[in-house]
C-alpha atoms as a PDB file:
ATOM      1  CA  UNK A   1     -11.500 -21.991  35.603  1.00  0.00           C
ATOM      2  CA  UNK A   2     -11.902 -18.473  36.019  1.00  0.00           C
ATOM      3  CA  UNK A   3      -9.760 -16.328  33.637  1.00  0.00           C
ATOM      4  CA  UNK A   4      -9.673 -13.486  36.388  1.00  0.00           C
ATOM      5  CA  UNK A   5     -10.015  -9.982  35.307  1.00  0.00           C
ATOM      6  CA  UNK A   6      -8.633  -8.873  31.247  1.00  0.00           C
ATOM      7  CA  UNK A   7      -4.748  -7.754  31.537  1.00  0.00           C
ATOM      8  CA  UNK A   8      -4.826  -3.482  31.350  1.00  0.00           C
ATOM      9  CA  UNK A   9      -4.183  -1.891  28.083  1.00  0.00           C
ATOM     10  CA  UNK A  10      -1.152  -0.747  27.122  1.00  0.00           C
ATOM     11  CA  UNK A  11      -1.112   2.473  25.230  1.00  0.00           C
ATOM     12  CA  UNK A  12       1.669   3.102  22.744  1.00  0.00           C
ATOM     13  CA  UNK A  13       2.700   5.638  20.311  1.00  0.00           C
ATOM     14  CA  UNK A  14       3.836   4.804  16.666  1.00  0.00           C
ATOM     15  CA  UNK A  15       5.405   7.599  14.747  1.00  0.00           C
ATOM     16  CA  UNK A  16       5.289   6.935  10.681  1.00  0.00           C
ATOM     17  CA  UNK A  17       6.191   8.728   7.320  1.00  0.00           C
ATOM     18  CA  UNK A  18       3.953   7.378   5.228  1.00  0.00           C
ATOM     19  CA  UNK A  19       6.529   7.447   2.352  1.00  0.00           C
ATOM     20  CA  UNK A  20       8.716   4.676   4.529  1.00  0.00           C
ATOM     21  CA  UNK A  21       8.572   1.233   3.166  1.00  0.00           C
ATOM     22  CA  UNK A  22      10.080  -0.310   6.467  1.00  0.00           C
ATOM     23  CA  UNK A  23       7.551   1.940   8.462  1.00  0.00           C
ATOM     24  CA  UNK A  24       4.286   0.294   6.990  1.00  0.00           C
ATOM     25  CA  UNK A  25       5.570  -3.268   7.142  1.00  0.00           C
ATOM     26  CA  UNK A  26       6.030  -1.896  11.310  1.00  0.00           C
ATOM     27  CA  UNK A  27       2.883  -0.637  11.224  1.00  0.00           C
ATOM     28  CA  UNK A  28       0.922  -3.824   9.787  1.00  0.00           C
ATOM     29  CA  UNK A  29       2.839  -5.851  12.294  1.00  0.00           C
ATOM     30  CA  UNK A  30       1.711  -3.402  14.759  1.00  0.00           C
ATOM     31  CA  UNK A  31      -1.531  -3.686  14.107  1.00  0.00           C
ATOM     32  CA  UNK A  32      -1.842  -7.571  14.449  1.00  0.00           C
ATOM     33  CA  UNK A  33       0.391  -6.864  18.307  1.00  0.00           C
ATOM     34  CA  UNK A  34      -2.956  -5.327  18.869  1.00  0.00           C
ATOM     35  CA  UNK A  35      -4.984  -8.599  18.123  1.00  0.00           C
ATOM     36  CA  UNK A  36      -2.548 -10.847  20.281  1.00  0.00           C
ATOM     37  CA  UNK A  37      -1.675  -8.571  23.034  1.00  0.00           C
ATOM     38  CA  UNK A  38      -3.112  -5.655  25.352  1.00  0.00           C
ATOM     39  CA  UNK A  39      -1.684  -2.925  23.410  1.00  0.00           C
ATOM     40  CA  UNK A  40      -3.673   0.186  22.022  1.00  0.00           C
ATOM     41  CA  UNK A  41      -1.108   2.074  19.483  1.00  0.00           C
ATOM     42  CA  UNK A  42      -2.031   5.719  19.441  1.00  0.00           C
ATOM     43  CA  UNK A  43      -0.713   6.766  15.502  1.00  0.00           C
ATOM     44  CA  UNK A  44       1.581  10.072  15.204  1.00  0.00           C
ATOM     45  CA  UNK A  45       3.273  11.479  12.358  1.00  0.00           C
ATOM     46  CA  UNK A  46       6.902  12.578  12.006  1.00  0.00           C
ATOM     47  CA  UNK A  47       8.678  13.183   8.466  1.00  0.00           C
ATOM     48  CA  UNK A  48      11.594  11.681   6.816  1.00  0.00           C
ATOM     49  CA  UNK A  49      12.028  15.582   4.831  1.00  0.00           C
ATOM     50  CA  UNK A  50      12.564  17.329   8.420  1.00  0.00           C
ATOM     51  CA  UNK A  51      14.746  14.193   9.246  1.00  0.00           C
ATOM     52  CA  UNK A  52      16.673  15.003   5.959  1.00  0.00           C
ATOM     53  CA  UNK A  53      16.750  18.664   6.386  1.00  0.00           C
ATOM     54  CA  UNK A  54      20.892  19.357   5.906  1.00  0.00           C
ATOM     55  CA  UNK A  55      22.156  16.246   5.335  1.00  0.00           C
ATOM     56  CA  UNK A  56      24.215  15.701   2.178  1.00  0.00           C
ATOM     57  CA  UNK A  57      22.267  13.327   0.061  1.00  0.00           C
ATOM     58  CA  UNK A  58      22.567  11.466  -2.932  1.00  0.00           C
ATOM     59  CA  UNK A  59      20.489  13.319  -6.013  1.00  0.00           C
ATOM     60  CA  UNK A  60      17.933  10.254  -6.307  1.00  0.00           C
ATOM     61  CA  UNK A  61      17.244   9.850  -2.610  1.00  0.00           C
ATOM     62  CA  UNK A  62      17.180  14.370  -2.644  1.00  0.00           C
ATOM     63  CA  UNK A  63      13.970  13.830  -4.738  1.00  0.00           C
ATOM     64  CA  UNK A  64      12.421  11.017  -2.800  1.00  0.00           C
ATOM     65  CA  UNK A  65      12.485  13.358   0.151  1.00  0.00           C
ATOM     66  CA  UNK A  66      11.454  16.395  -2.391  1.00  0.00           C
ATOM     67  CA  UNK A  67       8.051  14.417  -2.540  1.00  0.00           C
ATOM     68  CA  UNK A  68       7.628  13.230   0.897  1.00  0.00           C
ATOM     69  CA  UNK A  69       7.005  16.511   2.200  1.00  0.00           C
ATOM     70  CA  UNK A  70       3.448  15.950   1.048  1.00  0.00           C
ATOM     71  CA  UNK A  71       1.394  13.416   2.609  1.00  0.00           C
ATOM     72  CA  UNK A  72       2.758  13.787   6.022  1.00  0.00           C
ATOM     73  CA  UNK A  73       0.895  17.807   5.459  1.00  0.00           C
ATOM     74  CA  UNK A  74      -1.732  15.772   4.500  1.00  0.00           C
ATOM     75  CA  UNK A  75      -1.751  13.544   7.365  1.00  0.00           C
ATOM     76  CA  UNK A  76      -1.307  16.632   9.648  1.00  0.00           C
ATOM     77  CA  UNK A  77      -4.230  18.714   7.994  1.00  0.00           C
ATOM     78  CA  UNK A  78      -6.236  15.654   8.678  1.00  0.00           C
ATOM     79  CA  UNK A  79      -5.712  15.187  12.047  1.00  0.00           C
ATOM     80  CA  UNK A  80      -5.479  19.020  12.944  1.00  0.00           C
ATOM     81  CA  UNK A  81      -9.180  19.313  11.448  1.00  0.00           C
ATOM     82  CA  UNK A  82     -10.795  15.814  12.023  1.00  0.00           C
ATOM     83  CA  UNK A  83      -9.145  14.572  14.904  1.00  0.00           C
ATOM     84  CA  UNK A  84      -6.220  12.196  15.616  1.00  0.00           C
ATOM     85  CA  UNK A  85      -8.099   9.276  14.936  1.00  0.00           C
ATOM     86  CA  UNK A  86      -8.411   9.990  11.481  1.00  0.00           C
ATOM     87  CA  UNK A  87      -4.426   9.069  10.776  1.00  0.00           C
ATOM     88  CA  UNK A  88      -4.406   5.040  10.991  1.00  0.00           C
ATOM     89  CA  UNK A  89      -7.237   4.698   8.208  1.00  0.00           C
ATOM     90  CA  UNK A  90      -5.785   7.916   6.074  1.00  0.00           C
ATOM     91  CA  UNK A  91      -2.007   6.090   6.760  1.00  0.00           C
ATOM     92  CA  UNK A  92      -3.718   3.188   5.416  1.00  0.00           C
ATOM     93  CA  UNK A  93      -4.795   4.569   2.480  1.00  0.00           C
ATOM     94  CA  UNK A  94      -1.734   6.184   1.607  1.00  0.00           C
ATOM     95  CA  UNK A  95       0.131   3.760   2.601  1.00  0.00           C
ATOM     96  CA  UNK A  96      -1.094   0.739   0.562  1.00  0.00           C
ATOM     97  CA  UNK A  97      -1.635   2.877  -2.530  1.00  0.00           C
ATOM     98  CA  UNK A  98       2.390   3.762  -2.350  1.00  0.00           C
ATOM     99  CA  UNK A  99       3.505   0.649  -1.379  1.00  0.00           C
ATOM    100  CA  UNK A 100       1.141  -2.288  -2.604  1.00  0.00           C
ATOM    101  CA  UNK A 101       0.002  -0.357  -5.762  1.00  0.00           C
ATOM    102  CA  UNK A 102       3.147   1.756  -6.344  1.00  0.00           C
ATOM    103  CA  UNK A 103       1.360   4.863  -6.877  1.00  0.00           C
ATOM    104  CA  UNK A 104       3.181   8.236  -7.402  1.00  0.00           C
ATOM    105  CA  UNK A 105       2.737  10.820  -4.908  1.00  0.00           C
ATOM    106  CA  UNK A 106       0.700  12.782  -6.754  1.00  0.00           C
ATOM    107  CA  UNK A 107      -2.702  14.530  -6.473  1.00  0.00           C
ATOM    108  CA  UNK A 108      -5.053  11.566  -7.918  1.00  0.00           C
ATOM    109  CA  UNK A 109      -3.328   9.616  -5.294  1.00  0.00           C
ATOM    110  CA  UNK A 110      -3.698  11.804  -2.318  1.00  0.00           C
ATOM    111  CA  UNK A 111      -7.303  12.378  -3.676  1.00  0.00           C
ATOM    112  CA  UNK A 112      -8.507   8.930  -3.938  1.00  0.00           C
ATOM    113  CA  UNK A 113      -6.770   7.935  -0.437  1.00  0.00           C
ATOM    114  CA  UNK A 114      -8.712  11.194   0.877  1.00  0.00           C
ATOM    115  CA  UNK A 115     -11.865   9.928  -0.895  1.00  0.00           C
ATOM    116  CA  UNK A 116     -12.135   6.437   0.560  1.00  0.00           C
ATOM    117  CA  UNK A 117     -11.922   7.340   4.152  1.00  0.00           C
ATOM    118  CA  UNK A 118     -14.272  10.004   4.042  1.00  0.00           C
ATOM    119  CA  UNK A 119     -12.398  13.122   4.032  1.00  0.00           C
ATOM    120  CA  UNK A 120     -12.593  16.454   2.056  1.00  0.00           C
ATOM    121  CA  UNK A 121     -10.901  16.461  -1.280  1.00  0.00           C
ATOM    122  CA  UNK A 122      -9.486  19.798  -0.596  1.00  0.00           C
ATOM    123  CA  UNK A 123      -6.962  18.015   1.897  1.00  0.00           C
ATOM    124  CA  UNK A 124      -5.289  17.392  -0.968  1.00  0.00           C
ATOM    125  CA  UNK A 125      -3.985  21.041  -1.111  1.00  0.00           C
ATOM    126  CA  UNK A 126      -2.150  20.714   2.056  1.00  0.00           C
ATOM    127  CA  UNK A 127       0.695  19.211   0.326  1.00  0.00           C
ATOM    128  CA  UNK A 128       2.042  22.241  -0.852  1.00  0.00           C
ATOM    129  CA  UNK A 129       1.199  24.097   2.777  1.00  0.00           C
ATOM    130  CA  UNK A 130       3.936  25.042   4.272  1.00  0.00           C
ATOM    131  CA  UNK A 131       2.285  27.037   6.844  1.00  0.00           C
ATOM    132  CA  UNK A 132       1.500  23.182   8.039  1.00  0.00           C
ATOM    133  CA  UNK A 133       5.466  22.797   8.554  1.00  0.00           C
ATOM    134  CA  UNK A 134       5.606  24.009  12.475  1.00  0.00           C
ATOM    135  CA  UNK A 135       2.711  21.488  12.968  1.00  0.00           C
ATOM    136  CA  UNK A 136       4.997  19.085  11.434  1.00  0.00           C
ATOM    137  CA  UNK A 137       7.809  19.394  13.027  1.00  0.00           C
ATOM    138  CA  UNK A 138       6.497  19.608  16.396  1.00  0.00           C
ATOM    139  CA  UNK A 139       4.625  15.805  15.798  1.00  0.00           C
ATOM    140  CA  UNK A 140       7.924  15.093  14.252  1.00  0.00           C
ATOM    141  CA  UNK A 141      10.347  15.869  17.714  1.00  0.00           C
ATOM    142  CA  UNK A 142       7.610  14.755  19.910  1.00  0.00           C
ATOM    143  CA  UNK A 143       8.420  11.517  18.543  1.00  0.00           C
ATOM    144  CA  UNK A 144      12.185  11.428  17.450  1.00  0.00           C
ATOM    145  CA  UNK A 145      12.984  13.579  20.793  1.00  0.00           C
ATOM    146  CA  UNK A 146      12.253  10.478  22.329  1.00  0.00           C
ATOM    147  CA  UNK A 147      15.042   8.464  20.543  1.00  0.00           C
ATOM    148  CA  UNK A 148      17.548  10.872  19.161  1.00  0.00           C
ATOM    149  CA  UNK A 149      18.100  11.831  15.063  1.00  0.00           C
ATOM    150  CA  UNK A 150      20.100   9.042  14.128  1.00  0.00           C
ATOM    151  CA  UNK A 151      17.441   7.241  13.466  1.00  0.00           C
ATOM    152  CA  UNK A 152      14.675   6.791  11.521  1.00  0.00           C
ATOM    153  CA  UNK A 153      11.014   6.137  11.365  1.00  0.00           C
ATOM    154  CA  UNK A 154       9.188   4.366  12.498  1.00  0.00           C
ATOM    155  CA  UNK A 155       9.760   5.837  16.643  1.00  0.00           C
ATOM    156  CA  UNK A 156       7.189   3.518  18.577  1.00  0.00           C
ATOM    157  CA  UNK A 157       7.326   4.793  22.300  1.00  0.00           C
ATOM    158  CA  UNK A 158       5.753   3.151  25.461  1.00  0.00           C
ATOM    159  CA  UNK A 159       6.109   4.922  28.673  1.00  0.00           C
ATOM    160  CA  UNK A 160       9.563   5.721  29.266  1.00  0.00           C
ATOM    161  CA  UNK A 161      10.897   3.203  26.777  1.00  0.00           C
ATOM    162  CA  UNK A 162      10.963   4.420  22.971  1.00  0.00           C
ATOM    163  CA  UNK A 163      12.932   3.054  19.656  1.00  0.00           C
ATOM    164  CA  UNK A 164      13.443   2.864  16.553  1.00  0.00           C
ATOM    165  CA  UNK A 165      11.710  -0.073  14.587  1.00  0.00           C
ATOM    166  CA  UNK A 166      11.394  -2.813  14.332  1.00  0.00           C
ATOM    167  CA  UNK A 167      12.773  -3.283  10.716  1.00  0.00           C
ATOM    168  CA  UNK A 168      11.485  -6.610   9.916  1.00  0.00           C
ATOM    169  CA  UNK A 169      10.070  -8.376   6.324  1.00  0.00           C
ATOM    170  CA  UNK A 170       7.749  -9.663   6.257  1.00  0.00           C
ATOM    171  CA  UNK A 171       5.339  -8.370   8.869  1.00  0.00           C
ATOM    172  CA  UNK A 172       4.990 -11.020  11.656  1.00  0.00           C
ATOM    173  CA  UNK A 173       1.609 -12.015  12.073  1.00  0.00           C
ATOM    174  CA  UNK A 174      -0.900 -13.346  15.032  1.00  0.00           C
ATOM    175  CA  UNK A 175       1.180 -15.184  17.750  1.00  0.00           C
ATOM    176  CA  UNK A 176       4.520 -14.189  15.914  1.00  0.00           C
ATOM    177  CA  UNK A 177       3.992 -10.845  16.378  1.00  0.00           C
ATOM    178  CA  UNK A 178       3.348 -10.732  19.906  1.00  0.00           C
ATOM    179  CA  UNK A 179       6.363 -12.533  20.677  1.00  0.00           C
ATOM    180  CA  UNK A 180       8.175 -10.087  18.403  1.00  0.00           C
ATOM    181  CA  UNK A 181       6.218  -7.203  20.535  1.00  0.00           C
ATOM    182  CA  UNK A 182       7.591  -9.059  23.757  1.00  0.00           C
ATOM    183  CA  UNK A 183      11.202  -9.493  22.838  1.00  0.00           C
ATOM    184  CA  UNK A 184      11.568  -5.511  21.630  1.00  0.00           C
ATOM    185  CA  UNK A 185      10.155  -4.812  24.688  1.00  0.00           C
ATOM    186  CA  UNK A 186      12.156  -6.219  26.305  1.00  0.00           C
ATOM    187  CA  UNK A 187      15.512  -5.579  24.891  1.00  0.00           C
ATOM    188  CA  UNK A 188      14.440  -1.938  24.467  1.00  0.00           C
ATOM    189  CA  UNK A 189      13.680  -1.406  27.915  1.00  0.00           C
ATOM    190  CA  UNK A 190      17.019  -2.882  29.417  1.00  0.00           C
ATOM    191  CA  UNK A 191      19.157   0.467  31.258  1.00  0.00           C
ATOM    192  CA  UNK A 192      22.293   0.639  28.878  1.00  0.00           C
ATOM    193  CA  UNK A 193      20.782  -1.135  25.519  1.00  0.00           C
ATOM    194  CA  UNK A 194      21.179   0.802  22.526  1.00  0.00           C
ATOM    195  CA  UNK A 195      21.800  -1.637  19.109  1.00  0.00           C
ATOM    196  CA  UNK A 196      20.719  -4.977  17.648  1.00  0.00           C
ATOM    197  CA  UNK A 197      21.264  -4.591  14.132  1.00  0.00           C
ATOM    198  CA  UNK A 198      22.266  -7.458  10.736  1.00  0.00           C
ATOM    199  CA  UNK A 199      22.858  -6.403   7.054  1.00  0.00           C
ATOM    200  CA  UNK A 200      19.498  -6.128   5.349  1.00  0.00           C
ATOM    201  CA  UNK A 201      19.560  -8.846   2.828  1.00  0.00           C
ATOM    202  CA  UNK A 202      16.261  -8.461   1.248  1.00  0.00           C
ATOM    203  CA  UNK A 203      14.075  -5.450   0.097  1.00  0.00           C
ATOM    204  CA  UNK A 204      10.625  -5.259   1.424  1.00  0.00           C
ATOM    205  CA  UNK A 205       7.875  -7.980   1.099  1.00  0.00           C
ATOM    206  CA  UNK A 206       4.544  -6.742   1.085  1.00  0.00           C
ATOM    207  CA  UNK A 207       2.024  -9.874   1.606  1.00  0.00           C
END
């Protein structure tokens, strides 16, 4: 039987902070959606530190957000002088060295994340750029603009629908996360739909 023509891509935007736990277990799931279903993701950065900017924190979580500032200048040096397409591999670098290896932000991190997908060492110095910030921030409320600031990252935006999320352990994989993909969709999409939320009751699981 003939199959008929290939369904048409769907192109999506994913917003992470590369410091975000709950963002790269979104963005692994997101990348096996793209196995299971037509659906290109199109990576953006935003930044839990502009998020932050303000808000009364707690003096722990204060330093957390101290040292996010600098991959996401990374990430936006990167893409500013090698292209957009550069951010899923450099996220992916970053990201696993944070969260699989629990690596410090710190310069022999950014270095070695730099140095494995090809990119200048010198990148590393746009940590401590803050000439980067309007850059930043502009990534930032392209994506968050879409959802409003009392959320988080990751934003993942398709067409008119956007949201926050999902926040799910661990990251759904092959024909589970396509029907995960399907069911956000869908609820995210529905005029009037704001909220489906449960108490977290486990930390993340990276597998």
């Amino acid at each position: 039987m003939d199959p008929g023509p290939p369904a048409p891509i769907t192109q999506a935007g994913f917003w992470f902070d590369p410091s975000c736990p709950w963002a790269w277990l979104a963005s692994r799931w997101a990348l096996n959606v793209e196995q299971v279903r037509p659906v290109r993701f199109r990576w953006h950065v935003m930044s839990l530190a502009v998020l932050n900017e303000g808000r009364d924190l707690s003096p722990q979580y204060a330093q957390t957000i101290k040292r996010a500032w600098g991959p996401v200048r990374i990430c936006i040096a990167a893409a500013q002088q090698h292209g957009d397409e550069v951010l899923l591999p450099l996220y992916t670098a970053l990201g696993r060295r944070r969260h699989l290896e629990k690596a410090e932000w710190n310069a022999e991190t950014f270095g070695s994340a730099l140095a494995e997908v090809g990119l200048p060492a010198d990148l590393a110095d746009a940590a401590t750029a803050g000439e980067l910030d309007e850059a930043l921030r502009a990534s930032h409320h392209d994506g968050m603009d879409r959802v409003g600031m009392d959320v988080g990252t990751p934003v993942i935006a398709v067409g008119d629908t956007a949201f926050f999320g999902p926040v799910v352990t661990p990251a759904p994989k092959g024909e589970a996360a396509g029907r995960l993909w399907d069911g956000v969709l869908l609820v995210a999409g529905t005029p009037g739909f704001y909220e489906l939320k449960r108490t977290r009751d486990r930390g993340p699981v990276f597998d």
